[in-house]
PDB file of N, CA and C in Angstrom:
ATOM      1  N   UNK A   1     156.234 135.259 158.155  1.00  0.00           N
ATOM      2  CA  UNK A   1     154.825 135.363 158.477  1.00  0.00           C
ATOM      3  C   UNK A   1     154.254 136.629 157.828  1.00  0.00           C
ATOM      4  N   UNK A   2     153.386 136.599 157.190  1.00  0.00           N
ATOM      5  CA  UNK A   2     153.034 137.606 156.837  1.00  0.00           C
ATOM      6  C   UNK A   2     151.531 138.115 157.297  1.00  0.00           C
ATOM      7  N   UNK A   3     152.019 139.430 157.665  1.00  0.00           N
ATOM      8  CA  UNK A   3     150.692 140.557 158.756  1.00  0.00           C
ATOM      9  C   UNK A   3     150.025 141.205 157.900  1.00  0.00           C
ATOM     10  N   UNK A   4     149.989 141.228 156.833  1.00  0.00           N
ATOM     11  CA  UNK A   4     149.169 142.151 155.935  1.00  0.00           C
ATOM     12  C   UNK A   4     147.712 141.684 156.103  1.00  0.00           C
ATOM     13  N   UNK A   5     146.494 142.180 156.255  1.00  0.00           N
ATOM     14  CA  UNK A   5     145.304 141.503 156.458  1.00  0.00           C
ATOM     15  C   UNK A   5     144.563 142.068 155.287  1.00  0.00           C
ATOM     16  N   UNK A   6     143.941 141.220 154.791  1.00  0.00           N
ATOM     17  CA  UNK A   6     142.941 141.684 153.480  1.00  0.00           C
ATOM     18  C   UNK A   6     141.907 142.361 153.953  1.00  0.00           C
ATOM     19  N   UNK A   7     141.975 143.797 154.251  1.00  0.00           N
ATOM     20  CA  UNK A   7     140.831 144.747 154.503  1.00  0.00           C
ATOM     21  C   UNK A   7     140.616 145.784 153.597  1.00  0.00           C
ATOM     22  N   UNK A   8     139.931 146.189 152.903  1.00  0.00           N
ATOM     23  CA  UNK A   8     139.194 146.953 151.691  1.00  0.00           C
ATOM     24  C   UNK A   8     139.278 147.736 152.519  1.00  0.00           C
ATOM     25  N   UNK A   9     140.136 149.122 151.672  1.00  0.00           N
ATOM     26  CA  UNK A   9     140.314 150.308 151.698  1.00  0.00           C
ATOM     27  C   UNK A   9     139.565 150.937 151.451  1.00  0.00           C
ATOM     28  N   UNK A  10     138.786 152.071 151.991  1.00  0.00           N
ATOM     29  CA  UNK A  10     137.669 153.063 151.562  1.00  0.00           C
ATOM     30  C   UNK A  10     138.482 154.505 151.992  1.00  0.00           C
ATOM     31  N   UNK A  11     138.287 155.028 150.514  1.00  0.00           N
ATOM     32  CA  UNK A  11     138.144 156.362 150.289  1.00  0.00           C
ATOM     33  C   UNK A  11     137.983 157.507 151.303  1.00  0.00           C
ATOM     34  N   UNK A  12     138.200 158.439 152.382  1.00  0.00           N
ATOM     35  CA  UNK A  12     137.376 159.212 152.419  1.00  0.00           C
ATOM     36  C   UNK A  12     136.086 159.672 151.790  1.00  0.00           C
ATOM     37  N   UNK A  13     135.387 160.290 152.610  1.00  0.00           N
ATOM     38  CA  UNK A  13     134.081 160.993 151.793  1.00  0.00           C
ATOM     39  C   UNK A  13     134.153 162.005 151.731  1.00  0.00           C
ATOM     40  N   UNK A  14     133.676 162.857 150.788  1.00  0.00           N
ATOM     41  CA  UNK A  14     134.204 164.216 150.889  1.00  0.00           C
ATOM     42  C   UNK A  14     132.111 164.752 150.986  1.00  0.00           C
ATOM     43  N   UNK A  15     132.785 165.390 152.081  1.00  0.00           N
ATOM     44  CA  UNK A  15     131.251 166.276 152.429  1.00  0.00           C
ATOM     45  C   UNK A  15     131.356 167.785 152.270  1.00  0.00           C
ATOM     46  N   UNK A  16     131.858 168.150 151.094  1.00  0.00           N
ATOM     47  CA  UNK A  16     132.148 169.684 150.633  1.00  0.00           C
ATOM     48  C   UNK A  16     130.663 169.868 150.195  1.00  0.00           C
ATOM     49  N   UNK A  17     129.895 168.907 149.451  1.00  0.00           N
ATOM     50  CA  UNK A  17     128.857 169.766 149.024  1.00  0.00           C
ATOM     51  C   UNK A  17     127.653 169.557 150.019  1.00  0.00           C
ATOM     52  N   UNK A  18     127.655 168.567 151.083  1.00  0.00           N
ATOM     53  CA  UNK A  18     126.736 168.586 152.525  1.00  0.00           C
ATOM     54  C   UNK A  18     126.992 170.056 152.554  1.00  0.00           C
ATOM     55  N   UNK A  19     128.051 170.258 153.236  1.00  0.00           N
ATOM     56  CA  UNK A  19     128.838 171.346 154.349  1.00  0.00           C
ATOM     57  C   UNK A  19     128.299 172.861 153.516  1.00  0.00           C
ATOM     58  N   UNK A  20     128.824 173.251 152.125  1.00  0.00           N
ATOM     59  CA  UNK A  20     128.296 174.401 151.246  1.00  0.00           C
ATOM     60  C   UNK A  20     126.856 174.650 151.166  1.00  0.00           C
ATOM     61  N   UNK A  21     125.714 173.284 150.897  1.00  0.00           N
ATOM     62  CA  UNK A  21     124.192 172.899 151.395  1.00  0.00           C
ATOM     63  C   UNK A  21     123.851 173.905 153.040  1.00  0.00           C
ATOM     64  N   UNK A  22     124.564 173.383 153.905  1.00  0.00           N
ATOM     65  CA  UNK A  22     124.480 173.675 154.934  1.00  0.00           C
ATOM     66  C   UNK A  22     124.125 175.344 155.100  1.00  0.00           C
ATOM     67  N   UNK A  23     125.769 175.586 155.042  1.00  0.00           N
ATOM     68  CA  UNK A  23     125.931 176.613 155.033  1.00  0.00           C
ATOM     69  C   UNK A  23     125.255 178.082 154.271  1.00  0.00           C
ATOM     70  N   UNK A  24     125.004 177.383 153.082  1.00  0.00           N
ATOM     71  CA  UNK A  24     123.997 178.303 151.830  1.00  0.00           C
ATOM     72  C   UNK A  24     122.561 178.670 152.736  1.00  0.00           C
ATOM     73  N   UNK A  25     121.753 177.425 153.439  1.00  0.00           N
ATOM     74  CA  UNK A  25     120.916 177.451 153.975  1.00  0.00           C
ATOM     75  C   UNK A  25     120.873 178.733 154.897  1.00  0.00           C
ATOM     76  N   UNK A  26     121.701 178.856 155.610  1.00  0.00           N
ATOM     77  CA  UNK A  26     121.875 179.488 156.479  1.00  0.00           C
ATOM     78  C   UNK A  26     122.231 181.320 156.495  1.00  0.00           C
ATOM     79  N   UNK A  27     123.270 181.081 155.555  1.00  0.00           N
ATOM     80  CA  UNK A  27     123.876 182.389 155.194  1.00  0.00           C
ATOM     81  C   UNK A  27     123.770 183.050 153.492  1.00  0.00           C
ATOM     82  N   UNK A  28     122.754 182.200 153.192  1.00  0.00           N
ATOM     83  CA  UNK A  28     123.117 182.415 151.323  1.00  0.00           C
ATOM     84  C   UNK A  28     124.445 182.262 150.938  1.00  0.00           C
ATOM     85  N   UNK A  29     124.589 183.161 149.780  1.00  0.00           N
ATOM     86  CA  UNK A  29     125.754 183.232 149.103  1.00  0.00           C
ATOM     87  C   UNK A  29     127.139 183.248 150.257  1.00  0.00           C
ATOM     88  N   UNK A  30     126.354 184.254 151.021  1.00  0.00           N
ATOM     89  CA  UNK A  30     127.734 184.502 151.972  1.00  0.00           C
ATOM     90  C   UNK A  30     128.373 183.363 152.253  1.00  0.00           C
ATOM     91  N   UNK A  31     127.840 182.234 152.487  1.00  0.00           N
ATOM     92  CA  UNK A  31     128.126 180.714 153.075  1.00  0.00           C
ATOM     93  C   UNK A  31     129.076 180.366 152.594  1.00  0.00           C
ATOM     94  N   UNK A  32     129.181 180.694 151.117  1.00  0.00           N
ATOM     95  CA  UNK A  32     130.614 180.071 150.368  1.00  0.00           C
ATOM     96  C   UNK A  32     131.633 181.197 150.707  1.00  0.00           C
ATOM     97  N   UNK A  33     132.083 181.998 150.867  1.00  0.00           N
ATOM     98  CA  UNK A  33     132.971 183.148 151.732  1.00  0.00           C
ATOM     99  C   UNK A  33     133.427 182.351 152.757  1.00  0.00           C
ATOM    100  N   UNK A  34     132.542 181.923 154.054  1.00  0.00           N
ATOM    101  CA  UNK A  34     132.779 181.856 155.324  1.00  0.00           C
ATOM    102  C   UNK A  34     133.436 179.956 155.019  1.00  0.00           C
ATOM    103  N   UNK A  35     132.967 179.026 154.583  1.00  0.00           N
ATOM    104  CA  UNK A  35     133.736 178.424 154.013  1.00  0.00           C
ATOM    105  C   UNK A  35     134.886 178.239 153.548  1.00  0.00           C
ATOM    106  N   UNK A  36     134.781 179.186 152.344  1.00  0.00           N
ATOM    107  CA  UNK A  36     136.796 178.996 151.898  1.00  0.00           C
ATOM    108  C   UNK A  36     137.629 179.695 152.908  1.00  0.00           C
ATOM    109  N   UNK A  37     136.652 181.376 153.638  1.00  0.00           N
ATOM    110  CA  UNK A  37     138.063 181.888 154.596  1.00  0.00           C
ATOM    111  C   UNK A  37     138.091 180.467 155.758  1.00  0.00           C
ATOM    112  N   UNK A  38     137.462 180.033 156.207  1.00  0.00           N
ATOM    113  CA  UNK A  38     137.851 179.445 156.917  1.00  0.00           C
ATOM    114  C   UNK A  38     138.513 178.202 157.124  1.00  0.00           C
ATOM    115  N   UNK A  39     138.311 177.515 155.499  1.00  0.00           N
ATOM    116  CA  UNK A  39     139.101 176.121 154.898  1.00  0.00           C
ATOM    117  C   UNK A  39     140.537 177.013 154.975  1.00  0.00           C
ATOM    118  N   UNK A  40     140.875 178.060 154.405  1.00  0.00           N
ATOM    119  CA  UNK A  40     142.167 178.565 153.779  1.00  0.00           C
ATOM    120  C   UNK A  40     142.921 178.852 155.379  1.00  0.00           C
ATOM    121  N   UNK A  41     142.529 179.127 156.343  1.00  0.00           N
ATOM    122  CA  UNK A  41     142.727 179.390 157.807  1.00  0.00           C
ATOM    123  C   UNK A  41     143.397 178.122 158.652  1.00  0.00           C
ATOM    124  N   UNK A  42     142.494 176.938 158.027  1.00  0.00           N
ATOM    125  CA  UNK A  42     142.763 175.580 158.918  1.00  0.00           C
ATOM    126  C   UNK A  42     143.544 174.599 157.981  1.00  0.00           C
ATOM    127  N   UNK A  43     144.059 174.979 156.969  1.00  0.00           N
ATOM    128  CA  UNK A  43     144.702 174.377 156.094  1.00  0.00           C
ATOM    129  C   UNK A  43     143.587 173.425 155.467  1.00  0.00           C
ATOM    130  N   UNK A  44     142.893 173.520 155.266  1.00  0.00           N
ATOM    131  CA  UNK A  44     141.626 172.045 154.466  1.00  0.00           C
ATOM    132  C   UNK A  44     141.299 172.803 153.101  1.00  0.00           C
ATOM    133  N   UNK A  45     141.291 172.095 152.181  1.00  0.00           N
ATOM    134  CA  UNK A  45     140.961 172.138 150.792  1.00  0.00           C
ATOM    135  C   UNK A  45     139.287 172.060 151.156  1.00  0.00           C
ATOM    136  N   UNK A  46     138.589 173.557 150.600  1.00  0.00           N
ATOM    137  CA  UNK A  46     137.322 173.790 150.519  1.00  0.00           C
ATOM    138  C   UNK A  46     136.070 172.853 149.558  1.00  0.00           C
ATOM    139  N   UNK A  47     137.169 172.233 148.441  1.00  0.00           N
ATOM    140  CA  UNK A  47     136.677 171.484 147.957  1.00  0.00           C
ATOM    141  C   UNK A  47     136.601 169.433 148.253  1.00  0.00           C
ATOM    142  N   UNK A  48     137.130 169.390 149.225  1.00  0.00           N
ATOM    143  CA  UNK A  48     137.540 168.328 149.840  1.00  0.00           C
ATOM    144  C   UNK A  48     137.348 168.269 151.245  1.00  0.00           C
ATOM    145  N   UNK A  49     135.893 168.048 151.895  1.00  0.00           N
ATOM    146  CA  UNK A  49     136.168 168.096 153.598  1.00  0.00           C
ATOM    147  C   UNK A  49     135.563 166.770 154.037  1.00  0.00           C
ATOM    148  N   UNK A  50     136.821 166.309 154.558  1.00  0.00           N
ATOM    149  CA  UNK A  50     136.185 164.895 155.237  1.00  0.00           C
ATOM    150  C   UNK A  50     135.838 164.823 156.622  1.00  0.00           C
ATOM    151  N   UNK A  51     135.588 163.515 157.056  1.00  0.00           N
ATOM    152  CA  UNK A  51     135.293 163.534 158.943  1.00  0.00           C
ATOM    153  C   UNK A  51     136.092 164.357 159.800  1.00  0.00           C
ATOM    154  N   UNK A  52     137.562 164.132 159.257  1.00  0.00           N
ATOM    155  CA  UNK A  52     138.408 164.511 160.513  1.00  0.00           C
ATOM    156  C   UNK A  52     138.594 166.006 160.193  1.00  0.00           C
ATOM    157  N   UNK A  53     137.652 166.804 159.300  1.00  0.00           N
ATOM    158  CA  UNK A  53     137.681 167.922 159.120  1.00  0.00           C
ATOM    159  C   UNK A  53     136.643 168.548 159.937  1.00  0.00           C
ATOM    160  N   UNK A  54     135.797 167.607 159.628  1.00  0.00           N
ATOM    161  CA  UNK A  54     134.172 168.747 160.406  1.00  0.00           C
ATOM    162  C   UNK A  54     134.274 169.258 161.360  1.00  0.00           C
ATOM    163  N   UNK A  55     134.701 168.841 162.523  1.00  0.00           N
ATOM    164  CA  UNK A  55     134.814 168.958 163.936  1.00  0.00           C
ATOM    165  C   UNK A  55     135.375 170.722 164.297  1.00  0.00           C
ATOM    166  N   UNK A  56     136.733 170.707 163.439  1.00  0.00           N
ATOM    167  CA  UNK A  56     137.540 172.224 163.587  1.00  0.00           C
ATOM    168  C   UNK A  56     136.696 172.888 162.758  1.00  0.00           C
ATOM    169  N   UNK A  57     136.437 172.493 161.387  1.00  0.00           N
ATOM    170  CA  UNK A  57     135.765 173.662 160.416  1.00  0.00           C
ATOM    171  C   UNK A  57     134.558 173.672 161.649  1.00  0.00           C
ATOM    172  N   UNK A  58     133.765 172.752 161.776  1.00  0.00           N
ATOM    173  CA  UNK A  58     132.330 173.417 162.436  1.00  0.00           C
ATOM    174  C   UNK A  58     132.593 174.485 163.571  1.00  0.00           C
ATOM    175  N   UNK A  59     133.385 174.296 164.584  1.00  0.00           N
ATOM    176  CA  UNK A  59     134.439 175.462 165.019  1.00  0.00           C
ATOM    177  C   UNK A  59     134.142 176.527 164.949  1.00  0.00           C
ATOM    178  N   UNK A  60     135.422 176.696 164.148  1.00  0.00           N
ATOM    179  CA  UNK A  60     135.331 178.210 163.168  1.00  0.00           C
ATOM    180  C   UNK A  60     134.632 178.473 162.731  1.00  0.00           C
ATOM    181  N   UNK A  61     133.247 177.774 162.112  1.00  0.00           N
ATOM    182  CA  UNK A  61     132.410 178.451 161.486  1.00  0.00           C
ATOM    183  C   UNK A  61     131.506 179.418 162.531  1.00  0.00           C
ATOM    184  N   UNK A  62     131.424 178.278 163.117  1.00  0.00           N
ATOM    185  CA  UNK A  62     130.590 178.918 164.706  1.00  0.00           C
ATOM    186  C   UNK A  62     131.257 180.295 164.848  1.00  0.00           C
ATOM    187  N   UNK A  63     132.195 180.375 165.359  1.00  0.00           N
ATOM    188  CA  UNK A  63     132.464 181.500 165.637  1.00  0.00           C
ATOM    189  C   UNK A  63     132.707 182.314 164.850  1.00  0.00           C
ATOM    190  N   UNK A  64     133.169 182.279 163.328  1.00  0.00           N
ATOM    191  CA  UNK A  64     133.017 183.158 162.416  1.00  0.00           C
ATOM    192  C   UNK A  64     131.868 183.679 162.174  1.00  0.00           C
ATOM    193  N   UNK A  65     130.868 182.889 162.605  1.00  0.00           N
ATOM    194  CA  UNK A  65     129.383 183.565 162.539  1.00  0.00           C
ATOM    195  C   UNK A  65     128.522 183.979 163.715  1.00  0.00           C
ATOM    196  N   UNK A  66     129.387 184.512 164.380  1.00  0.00           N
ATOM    197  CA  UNK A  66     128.300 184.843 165.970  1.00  0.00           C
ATOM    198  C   UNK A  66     127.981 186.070 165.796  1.00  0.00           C
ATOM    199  N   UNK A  67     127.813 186.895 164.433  1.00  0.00           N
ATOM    200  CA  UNK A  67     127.834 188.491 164.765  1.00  0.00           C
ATOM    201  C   UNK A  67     126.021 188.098 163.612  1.00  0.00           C
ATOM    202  N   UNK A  68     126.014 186.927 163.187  1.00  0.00           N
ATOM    203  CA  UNK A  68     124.688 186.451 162.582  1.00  0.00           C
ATOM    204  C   UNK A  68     123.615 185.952 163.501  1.00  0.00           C
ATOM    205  N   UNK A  69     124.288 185.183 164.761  1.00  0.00           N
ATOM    206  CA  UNK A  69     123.075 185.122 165.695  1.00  0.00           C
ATOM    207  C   UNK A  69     123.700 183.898 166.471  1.00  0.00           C
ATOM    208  N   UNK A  70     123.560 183.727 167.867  1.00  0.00           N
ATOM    209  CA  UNK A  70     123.864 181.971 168.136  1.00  0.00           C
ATOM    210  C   UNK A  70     123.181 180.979 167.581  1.00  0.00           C
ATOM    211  N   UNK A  71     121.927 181.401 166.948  1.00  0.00           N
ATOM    212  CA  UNK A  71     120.910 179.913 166.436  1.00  0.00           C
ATOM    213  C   UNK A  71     122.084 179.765 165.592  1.00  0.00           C
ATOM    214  N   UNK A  72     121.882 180.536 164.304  1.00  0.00           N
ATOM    215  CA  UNK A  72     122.117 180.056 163.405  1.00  0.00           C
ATOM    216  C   UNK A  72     123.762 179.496 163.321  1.00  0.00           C
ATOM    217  N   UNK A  73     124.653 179.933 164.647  1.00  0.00           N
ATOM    218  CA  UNK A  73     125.996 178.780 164.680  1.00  0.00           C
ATOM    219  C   UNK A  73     125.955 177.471 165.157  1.00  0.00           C
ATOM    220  N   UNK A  74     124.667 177.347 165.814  1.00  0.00           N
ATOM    221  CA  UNK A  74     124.481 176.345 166.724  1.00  0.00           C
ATOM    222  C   UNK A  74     123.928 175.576 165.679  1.00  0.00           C
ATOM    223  N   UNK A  75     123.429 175.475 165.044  1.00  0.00           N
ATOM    224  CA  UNK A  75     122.587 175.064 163.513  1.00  0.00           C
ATOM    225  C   UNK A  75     123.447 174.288 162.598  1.00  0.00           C
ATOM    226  N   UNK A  76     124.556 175.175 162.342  1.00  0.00           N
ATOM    227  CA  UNK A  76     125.853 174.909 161.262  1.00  0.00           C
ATOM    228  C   UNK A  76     126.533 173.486 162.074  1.00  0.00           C
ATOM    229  N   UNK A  77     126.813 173.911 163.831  1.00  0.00           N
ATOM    230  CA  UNK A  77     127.698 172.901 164.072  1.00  0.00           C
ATOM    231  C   UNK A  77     126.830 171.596 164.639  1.00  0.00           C
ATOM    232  N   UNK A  78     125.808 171.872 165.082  1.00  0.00           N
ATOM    233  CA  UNK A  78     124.738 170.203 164.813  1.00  0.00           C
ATOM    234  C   UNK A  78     124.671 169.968 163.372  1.00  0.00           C
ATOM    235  N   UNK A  79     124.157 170.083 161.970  1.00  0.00           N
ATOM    236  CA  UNK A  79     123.736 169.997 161.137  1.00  0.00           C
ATOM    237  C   UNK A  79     125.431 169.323 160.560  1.00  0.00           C
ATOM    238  N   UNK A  80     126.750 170.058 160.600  1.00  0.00           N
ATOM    239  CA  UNK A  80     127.932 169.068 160.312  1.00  0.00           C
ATOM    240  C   UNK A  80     127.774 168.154 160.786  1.00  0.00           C
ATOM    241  N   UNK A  81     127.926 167.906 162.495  1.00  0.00           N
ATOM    242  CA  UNK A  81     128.004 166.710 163.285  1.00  0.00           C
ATOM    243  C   UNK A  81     127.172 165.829 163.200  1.00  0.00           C
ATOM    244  N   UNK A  82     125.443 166.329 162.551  1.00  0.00           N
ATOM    245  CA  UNK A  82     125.101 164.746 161.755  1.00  0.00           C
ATOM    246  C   UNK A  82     125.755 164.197 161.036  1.00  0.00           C
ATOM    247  N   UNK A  83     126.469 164.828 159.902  1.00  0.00           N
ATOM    248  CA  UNK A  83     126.906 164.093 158.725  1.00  0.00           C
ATOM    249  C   UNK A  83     128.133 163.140 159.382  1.00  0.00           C
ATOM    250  N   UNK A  84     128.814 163.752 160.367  1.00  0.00           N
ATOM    251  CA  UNK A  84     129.605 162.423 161.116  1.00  0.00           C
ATOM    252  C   UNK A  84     128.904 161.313 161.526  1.00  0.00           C
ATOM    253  N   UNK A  85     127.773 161.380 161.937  1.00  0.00           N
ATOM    254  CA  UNK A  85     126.943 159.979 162.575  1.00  0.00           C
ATOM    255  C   UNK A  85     126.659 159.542 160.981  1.00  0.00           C
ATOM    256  N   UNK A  86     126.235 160.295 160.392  1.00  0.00           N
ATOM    257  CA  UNK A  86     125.249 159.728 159.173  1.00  0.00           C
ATOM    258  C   UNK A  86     126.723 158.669 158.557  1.00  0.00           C
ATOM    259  N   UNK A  87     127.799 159.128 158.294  1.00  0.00           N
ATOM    260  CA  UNK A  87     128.576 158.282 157.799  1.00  0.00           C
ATOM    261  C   UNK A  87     129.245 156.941 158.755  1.00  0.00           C
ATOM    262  N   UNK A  88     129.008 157.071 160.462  1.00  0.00           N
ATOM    263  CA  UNK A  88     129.201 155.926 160.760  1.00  0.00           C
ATOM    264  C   UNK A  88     127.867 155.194 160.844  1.00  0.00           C
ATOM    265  N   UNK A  89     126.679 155.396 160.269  1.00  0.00           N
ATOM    266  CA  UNK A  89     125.902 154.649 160.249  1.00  0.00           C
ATOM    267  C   UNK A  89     125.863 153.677 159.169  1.00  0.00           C
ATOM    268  N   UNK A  90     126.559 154.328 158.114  1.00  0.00           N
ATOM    269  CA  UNK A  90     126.486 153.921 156.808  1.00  0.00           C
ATOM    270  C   UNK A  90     127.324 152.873 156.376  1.00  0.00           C
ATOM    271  N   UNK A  91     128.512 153.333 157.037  1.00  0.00           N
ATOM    272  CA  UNK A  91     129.649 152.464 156.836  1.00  0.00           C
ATOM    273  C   UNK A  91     129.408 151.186 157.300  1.00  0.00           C
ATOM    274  N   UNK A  92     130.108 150.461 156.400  1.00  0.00           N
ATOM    275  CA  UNK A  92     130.009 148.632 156.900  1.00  0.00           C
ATOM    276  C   UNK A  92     131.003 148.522 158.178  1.00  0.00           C
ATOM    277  N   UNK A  93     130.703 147.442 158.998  1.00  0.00           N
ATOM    278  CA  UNK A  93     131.579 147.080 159.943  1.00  0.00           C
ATOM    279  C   UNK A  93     130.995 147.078 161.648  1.00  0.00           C
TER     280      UNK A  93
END
């Protein structure tokens, strides 16, 4: 019997340049700093961040940035956590 079911494989998405957008907004240049230290921290390739990344990076970012203000962490980690809805909206199924 065979269980294999014909379901089309999709890619990850990589939301490195959402997430850098984001972040630039927020912090300028600095944004790409607080980014890689904190990709290089959680083991995630800075240039590669998918769903099951946002959640911890938005995290750390938060708190890597509380000496900038609470808006602006509270900002970073809503503004990721759209891009999680935005991609199950998108997706077929």
């Amino acid at each position: 019997m065979n269980l294999i079911v014909n379901i089309p494989f999709m890619e990850p998405r990589n939301f490195s340049p959402d997430i850098h957008k984001i972040m630039e907004s927020e912090l300028g240049e600095m944004g790409e700093f607080f980014i890689k230290k904190q990709c290089l921290e959680l083991g995630i390739m800075p240039t590669f961040i998918t769903t099951r990344d946002i959640p911890k990076l938005s995290q750390a970012l938060s708190e890597a940035m509380q000496d900038f203000g609470q808006d602006k962490s509270k900002r970073v980690v809503r503004d990721m956590h759209k891009l999680i809805r935005s991609e199950k909206v998108e997706s077929p199924g």
